[in-house]
Protein backbone atom coordinates (compact mmCIF):
# COMPACT_ATOMS: atom_id res chain seq x y z
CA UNK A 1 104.75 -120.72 42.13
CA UNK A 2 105.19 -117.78 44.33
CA UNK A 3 103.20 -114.44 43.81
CA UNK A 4 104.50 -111.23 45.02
CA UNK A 5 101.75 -108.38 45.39
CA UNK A 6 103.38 -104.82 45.78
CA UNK A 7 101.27 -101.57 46.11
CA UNK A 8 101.85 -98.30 45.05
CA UNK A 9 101.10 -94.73 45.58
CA UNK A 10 101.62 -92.80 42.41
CA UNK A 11 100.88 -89.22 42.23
CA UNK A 12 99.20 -88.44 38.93
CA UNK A 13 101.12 -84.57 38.66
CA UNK A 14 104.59 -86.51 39.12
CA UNK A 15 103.72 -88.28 36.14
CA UNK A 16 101.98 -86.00 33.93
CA UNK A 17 104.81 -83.65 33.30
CA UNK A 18 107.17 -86.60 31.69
CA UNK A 19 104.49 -87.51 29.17
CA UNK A 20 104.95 -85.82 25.69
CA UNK A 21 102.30 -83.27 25.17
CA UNK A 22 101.50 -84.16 21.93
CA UNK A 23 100.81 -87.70 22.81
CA UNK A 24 98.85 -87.20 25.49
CA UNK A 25 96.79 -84.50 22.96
CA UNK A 26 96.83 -87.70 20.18
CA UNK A 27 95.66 -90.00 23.46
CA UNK A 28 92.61 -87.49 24.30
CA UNK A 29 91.66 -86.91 20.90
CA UNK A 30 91.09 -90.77 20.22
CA UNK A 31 89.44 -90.94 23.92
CA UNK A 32 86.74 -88.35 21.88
CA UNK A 33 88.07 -85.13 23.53
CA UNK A 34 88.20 -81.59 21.70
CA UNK A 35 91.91 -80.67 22.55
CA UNK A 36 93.07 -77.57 21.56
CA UNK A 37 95.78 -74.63 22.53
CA UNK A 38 93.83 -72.16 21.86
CA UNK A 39 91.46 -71.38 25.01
CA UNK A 40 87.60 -71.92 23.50
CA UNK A 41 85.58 -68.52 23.85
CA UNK A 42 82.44 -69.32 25.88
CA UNK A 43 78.93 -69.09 24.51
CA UNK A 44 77.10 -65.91 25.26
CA UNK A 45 73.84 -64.93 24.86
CA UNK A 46 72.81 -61.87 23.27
CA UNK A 47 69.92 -59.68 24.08
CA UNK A 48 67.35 -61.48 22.30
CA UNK A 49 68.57 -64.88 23.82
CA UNK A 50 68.23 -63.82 27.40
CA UNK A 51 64.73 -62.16 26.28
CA UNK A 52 63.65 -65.92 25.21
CA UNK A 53 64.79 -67.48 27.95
CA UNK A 54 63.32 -65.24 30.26
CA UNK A 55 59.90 -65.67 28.97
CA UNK A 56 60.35 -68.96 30.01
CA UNK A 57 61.44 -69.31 33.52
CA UNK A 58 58.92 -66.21 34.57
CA UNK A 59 56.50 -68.44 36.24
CA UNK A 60 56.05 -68.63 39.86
CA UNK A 61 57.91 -71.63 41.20
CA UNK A 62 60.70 -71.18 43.00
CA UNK A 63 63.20 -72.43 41.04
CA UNK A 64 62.08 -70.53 38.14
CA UNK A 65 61.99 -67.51 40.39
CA UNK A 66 66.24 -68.35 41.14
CA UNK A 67 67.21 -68.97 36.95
CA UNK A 68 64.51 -65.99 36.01
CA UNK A 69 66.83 -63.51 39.08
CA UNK A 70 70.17 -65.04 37.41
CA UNK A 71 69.25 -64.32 33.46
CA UNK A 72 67.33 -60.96 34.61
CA UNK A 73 70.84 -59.92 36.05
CA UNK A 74 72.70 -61.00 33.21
CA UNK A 75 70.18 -59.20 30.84
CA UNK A 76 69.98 -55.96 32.61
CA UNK A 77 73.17 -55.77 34.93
């Protein structure tokens, strides 16, 4: 018996746009994804939030120096 191997370049956006977008929501859904039209709002954190956190990255390492400069700016602009 004879085997023929062939291989194949297929480019994943050529594909993509033939599959049904329903099934391919269906198909992520079962995979465990959260699929939805509707763009998701992000999480923000309001004043007393960014107070918390704060509190807890103001010690002296520098790392904790970099998050406390990031949430700092976010707090106070």
């Amino acid at each position: 018996m004879r085997t023929i191997t062939v291989d194949v370049d297929i480019d994943p956006w050529d594909v993509i746009e033939e599959i049904d977008e329903d099934e391919l929501a269906d198909y992520l859904r079962e995979c465990g994804y959260s699929v939805s039209k509707e763009p998701e709002e992000p999480d923000v954190f309001d004043r007393e939030d960014l107070n918390f956190l704060l509190s807890i990255v103001s010690d002296a390492s520098l790392e904790g120096r970099r998050v406390y400069d990031k949430l700092k700016n976010l707090r106070f602009g």
